[in-house]
N, C-alpha and C. Protein backbone atom coordinates (compact mmCIF):
# COMPACT_ATOMS: atom_id res chain seq x y z
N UNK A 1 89.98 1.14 -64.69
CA UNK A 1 91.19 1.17 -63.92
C UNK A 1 92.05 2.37 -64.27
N UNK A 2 92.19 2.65 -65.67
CA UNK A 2 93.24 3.87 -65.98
C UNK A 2 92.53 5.26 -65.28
N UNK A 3 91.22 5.29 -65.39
CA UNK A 3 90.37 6.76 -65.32
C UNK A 3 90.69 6.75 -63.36
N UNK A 4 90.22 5.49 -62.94
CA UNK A 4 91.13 5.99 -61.14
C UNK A 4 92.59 5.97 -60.98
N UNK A 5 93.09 5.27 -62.06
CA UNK A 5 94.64 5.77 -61.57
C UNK A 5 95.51 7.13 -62.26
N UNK A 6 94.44 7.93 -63.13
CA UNK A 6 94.19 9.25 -63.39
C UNK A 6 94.14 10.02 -62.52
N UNK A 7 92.87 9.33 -61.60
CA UNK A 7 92.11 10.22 -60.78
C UNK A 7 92.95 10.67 -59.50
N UNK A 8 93.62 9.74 -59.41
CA UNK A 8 95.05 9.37 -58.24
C UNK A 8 96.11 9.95 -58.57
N UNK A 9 96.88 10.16 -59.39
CA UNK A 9 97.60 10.39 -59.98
C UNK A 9 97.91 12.30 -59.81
N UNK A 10 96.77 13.18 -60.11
CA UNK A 10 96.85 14.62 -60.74
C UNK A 10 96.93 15.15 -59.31
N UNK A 11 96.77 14.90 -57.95
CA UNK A 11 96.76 15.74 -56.83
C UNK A 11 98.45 15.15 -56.29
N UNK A 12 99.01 14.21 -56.93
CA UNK A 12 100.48 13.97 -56.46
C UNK A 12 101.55 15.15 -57.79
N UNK A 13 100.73 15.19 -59.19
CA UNK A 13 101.36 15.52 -60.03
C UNK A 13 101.22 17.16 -59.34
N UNK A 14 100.18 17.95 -58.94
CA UNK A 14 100.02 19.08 -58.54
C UNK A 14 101.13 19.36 -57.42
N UNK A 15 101.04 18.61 -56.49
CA UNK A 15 101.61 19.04 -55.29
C UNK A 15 103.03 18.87 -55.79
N UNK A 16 103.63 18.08 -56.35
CA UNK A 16 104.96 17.90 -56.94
C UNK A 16 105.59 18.98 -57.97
N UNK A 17 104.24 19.66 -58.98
CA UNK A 17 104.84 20.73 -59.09
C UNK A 17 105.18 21.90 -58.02
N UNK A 18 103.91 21.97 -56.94
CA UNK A 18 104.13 23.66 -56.27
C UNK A 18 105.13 23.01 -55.33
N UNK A 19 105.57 22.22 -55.00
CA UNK A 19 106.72 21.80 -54.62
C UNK A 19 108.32 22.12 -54.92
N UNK A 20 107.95 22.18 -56.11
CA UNK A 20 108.85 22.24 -57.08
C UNK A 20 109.33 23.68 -56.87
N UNK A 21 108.26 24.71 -57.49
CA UNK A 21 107.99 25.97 -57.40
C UNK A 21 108.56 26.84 -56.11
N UNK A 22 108.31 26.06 -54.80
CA UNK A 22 108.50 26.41 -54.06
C UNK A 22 110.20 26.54 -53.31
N UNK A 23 111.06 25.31 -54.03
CA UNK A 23 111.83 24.69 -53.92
C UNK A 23 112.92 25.89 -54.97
N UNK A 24 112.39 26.22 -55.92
CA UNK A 24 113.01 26.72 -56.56
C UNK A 24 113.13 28.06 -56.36
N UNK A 25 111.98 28.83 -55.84
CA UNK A 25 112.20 30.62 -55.49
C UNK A 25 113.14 30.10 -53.81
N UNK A 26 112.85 29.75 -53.19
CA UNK A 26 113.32 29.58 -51.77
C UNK A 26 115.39 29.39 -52.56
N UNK A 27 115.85 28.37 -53.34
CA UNK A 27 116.76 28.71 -54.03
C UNK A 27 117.15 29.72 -54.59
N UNK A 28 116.83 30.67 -54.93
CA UNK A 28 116.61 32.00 -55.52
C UNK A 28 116.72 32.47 -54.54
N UNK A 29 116.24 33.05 -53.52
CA UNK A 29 116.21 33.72 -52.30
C UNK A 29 117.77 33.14 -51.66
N UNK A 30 118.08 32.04 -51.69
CA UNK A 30 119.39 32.01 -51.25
C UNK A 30 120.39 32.31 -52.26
N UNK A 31 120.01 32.70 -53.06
CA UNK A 31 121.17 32.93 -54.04
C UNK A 31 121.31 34.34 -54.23
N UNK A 32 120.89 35.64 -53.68
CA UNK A 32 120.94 36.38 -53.93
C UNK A 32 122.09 37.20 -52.85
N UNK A 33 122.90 37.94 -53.52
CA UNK A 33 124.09 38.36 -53.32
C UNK A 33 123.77 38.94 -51.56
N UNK A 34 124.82 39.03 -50.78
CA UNK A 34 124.29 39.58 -48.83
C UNK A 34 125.24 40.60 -48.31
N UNK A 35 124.72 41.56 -48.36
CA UNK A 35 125.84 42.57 -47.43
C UNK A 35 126.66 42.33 -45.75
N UNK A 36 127.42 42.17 -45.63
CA UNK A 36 127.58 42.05 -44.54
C UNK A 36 127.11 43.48 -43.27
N UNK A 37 126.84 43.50 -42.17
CA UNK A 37 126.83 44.67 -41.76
C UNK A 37 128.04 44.82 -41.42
N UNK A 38 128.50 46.19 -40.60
CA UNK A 38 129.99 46.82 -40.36
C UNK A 38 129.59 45.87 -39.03
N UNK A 39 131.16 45.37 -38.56
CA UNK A 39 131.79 44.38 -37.27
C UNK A 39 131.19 45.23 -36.20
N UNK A 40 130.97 46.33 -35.82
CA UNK A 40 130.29 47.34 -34.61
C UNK A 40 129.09 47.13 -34.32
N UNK A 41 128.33 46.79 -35.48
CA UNK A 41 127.26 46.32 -35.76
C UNK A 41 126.39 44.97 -34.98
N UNK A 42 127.12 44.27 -35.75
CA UNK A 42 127.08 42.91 -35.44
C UNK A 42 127.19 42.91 -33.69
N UNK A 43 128.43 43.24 -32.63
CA UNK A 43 128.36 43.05 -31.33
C UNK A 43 126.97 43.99 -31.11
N UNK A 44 126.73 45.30 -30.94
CA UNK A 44 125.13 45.89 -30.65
C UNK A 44 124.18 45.14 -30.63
N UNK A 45 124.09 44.43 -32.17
CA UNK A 45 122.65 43.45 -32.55
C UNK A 45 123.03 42.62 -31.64
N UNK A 46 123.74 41.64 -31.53
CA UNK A 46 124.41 40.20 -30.42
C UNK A 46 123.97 40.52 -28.97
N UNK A 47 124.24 41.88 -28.82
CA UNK A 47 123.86 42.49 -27.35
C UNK A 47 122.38 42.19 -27.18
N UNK A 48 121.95 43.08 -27.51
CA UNK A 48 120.99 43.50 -27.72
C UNK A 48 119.91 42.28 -27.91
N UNK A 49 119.90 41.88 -28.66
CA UNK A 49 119.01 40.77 -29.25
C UNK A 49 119.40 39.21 -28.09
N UNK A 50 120.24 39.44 -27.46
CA UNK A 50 120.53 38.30 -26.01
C UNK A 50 119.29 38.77 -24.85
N UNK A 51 119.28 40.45 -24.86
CA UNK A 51 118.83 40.86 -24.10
C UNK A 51 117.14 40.45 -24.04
N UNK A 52 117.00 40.75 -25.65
CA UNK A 52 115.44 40.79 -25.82
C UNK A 52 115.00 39.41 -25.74
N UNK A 53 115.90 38.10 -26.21
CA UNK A 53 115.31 37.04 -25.79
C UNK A 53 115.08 36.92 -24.38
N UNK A 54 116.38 37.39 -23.39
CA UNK A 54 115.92 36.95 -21.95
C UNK A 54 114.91 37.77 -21.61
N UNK A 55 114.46 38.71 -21.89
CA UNK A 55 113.01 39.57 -21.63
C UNK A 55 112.05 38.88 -21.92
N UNK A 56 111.78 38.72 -23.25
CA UNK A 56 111.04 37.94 -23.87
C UNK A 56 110.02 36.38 -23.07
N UNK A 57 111.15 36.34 -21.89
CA UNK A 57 111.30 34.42 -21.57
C UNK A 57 111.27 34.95 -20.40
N UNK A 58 110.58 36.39 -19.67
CA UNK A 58 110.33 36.13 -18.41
C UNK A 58 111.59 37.09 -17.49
N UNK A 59 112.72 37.16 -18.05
CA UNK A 59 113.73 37.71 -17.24
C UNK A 59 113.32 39.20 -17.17
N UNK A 60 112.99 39.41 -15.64
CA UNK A 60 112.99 41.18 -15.79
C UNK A 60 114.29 42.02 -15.62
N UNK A 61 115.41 40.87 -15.07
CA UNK A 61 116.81 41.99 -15.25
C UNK A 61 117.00 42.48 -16.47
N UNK A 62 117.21 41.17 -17.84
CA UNK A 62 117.21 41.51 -18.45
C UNK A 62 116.52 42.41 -19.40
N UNK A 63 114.98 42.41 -19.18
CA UNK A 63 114.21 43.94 -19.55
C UNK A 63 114.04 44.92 -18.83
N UNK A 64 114.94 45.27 -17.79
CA UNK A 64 115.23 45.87 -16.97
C UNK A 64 116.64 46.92 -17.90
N UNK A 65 117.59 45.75 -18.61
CA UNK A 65 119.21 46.27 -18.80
C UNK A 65 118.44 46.47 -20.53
N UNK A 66 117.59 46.08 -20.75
CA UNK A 66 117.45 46.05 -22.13
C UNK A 66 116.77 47.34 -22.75
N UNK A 67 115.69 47.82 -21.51
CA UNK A 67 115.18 48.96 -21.63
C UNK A 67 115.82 50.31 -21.39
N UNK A 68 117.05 50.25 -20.57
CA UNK A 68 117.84 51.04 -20.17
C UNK A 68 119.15 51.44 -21.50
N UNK A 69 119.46 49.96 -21.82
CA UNK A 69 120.28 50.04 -23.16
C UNK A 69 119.28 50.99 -24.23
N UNK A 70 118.24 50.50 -24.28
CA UNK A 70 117.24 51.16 -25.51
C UNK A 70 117.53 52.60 -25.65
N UNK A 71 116.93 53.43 -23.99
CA UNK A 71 116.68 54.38 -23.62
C UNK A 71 118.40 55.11 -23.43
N UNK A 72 119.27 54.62 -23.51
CA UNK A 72 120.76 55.01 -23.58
C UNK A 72 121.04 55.59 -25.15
N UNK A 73 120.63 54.67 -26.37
CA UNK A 73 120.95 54.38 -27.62
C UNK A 73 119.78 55.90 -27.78
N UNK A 74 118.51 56.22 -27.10
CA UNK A 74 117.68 57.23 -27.67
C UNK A 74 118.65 58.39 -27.84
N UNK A 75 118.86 58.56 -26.15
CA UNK A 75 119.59 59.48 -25.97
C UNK A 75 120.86 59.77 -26.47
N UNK A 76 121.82 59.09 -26.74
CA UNK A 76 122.97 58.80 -27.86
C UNK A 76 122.52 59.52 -29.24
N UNK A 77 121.42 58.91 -29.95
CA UNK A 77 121.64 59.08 -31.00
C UNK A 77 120.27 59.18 -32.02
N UNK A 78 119.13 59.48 -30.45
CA UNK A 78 117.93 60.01 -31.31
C UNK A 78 117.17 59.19 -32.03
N UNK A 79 117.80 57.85 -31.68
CA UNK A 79 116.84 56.92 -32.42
C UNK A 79 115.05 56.61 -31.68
N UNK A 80 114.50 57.27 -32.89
CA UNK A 80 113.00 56.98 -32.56
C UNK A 80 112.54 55.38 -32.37
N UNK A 81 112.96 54.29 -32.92
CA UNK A 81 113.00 53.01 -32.87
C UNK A 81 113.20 52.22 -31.53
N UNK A 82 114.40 52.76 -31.06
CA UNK A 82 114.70 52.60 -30.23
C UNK A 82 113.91 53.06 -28.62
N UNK A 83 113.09 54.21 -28.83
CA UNK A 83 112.55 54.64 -27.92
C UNK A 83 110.93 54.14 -27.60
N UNK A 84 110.60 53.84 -28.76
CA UNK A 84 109.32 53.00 -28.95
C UNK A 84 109.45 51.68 -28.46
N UNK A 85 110.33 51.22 -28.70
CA UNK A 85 110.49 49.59 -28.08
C UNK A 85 111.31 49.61 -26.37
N UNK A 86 112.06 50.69 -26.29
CA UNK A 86 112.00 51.19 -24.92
C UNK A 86 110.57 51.06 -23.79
N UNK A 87 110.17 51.63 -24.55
CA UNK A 87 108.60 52.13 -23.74
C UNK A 87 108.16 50.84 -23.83
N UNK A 88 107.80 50.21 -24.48
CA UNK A 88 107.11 49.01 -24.86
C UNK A 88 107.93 48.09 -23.75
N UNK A 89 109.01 47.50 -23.78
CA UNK A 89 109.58 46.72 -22.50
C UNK A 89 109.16 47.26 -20.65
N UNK A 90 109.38 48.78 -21.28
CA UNK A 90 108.80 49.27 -19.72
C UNK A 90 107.44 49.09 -19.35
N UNK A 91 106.33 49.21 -20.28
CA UNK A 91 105.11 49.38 -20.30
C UNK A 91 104.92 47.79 -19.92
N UNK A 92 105.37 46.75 -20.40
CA UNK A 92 105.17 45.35 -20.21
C UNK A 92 105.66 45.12 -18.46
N UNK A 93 107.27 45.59 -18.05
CA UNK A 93 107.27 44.95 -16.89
C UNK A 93 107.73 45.83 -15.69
N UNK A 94 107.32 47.36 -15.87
CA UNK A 94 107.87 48.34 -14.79
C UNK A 94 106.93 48.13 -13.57
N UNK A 95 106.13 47.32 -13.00
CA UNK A 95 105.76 46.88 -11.97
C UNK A 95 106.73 45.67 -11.26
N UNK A 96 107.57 45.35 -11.89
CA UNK A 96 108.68 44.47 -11.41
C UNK A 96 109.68 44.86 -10.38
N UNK A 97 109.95 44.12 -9.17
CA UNK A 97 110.71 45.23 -8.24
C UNK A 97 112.42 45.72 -9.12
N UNK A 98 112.53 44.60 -10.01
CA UNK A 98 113.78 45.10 -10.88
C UNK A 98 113.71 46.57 -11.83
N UNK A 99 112.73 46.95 -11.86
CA UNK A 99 112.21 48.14 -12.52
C UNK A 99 112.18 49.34 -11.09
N UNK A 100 111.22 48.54 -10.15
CA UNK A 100 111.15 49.69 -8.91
C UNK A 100 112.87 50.10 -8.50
N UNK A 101 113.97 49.46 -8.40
CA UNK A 101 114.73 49.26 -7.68
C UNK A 101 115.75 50.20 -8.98
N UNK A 102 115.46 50.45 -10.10
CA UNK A 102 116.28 50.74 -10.91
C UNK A 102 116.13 52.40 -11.25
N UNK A 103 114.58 52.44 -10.99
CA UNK A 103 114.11 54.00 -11.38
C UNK A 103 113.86 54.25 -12.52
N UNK A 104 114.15 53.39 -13.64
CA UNK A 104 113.51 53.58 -14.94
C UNK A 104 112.33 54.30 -15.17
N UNK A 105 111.27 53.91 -14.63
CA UNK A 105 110.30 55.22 -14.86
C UNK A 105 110.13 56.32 -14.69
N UNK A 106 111.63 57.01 -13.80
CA UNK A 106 111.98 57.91 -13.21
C UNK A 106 112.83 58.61 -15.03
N UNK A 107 113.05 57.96 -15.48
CA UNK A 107 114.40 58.48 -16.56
C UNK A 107 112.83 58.93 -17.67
N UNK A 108 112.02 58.58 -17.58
CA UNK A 108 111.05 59.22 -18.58
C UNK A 108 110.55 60.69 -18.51
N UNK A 109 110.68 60.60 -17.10
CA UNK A 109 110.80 62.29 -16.69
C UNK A 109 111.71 63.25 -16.69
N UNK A 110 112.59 62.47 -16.25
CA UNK A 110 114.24 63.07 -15.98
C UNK A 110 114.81 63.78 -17.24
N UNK A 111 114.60 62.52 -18.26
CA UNK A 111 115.31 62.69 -19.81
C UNK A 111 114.38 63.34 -20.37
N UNK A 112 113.00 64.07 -20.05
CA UNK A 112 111.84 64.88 -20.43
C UNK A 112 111.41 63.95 -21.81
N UNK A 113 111.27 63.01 -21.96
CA UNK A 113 110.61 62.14 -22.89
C UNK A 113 109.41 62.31 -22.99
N UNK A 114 108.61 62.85 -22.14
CA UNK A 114 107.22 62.85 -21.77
C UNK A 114 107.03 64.10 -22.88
N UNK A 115 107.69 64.89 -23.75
CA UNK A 115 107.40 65.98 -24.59
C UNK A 115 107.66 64.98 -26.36
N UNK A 116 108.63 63.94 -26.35
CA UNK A 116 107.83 63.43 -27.47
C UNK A 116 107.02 63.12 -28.12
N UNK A 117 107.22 62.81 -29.50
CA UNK A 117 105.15 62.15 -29.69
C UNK A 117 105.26 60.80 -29.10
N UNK A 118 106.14 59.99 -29.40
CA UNK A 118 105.63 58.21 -29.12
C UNK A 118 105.53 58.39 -27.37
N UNK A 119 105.91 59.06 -26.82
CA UNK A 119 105.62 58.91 -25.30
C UNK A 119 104.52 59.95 -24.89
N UNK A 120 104.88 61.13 -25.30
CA UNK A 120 103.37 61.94 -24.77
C UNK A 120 102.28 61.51 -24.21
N UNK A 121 101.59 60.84 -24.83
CA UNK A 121 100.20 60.36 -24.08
C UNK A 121 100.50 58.81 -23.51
N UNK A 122 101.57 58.78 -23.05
CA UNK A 122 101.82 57.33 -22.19
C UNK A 122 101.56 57.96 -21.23
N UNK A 123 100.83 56.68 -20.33
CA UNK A 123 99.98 56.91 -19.06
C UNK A 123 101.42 57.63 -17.86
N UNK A 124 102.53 56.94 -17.78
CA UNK A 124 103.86 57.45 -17.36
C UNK A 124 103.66 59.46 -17.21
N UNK A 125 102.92 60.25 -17.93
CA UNK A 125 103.46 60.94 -18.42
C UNK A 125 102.25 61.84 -17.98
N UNK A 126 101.53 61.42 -17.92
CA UNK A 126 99.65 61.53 -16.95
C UNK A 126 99.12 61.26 -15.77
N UNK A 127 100.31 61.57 -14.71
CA UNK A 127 100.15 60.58 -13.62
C UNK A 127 99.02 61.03 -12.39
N UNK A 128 98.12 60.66 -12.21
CA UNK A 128 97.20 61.78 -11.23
C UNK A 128 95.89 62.24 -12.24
N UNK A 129 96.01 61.95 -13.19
CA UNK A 129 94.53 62.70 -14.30
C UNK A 129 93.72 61.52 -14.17
């Protein structure tokens, strides 16, 4: 009887430690000191990140206003990040008449994007080869 209630016993004692373990870095991880970002910050991300869920879920206005915001922020301020995930929203839904109706694929030419590296060899940029 003791050697099965041994035997029973060591896979509750295991899991109760990494339990434990687990319980305790995840505490640790909340305990570690958090910067706030600057308040300017915070509304952009809020924007922004509203936008990418309604994209995300099907809305092409919103990856329509989201890709345009992207492609605004390139041009602003040169962010390469920003222009990669640009392309990437367009590349997903510029067959959408909210895309036809807006000209967005028109601003890849316009804004000569087509001479960067992350856009260069986008098909956008090859049209007719």
């Amino acid at each position: 009887m003791n050697a099965t209630h041994a035997l029973r016993a060591r896979p509750v004692r295991t899991l109760a430690a990494v339990g434990l373990a687990l319980a305790l870095s995840a505490a640790a991880v909340l305990a570690l000191p958090r910067a706030e970002p600057p308040r300017h910050a915070l509304v952009a991300t809020t924007h922004l990140d509203g936008l990418r869920v309604g994209a995300a879920n099907g809305d092409a206005d919103a990856s329509r206003r989201l890709t345009s915001a992207l492609l605004d922020q390139y041009r602003d301020r040169r962010n390469p990040e920003a222009l990669m995930e640009a392309m990437q929203w367009l590349d997903r839904d510029w067959d959408t008449s909210e895309y036809f109706a807006s000209r967005l694929t028109h601003r890849v030419f316009d804004d000569g994007l087509c001479e960067h590296p992350v856009v260069r060899w986008h098909p956008f940029c090859h049209v007719g080869e």
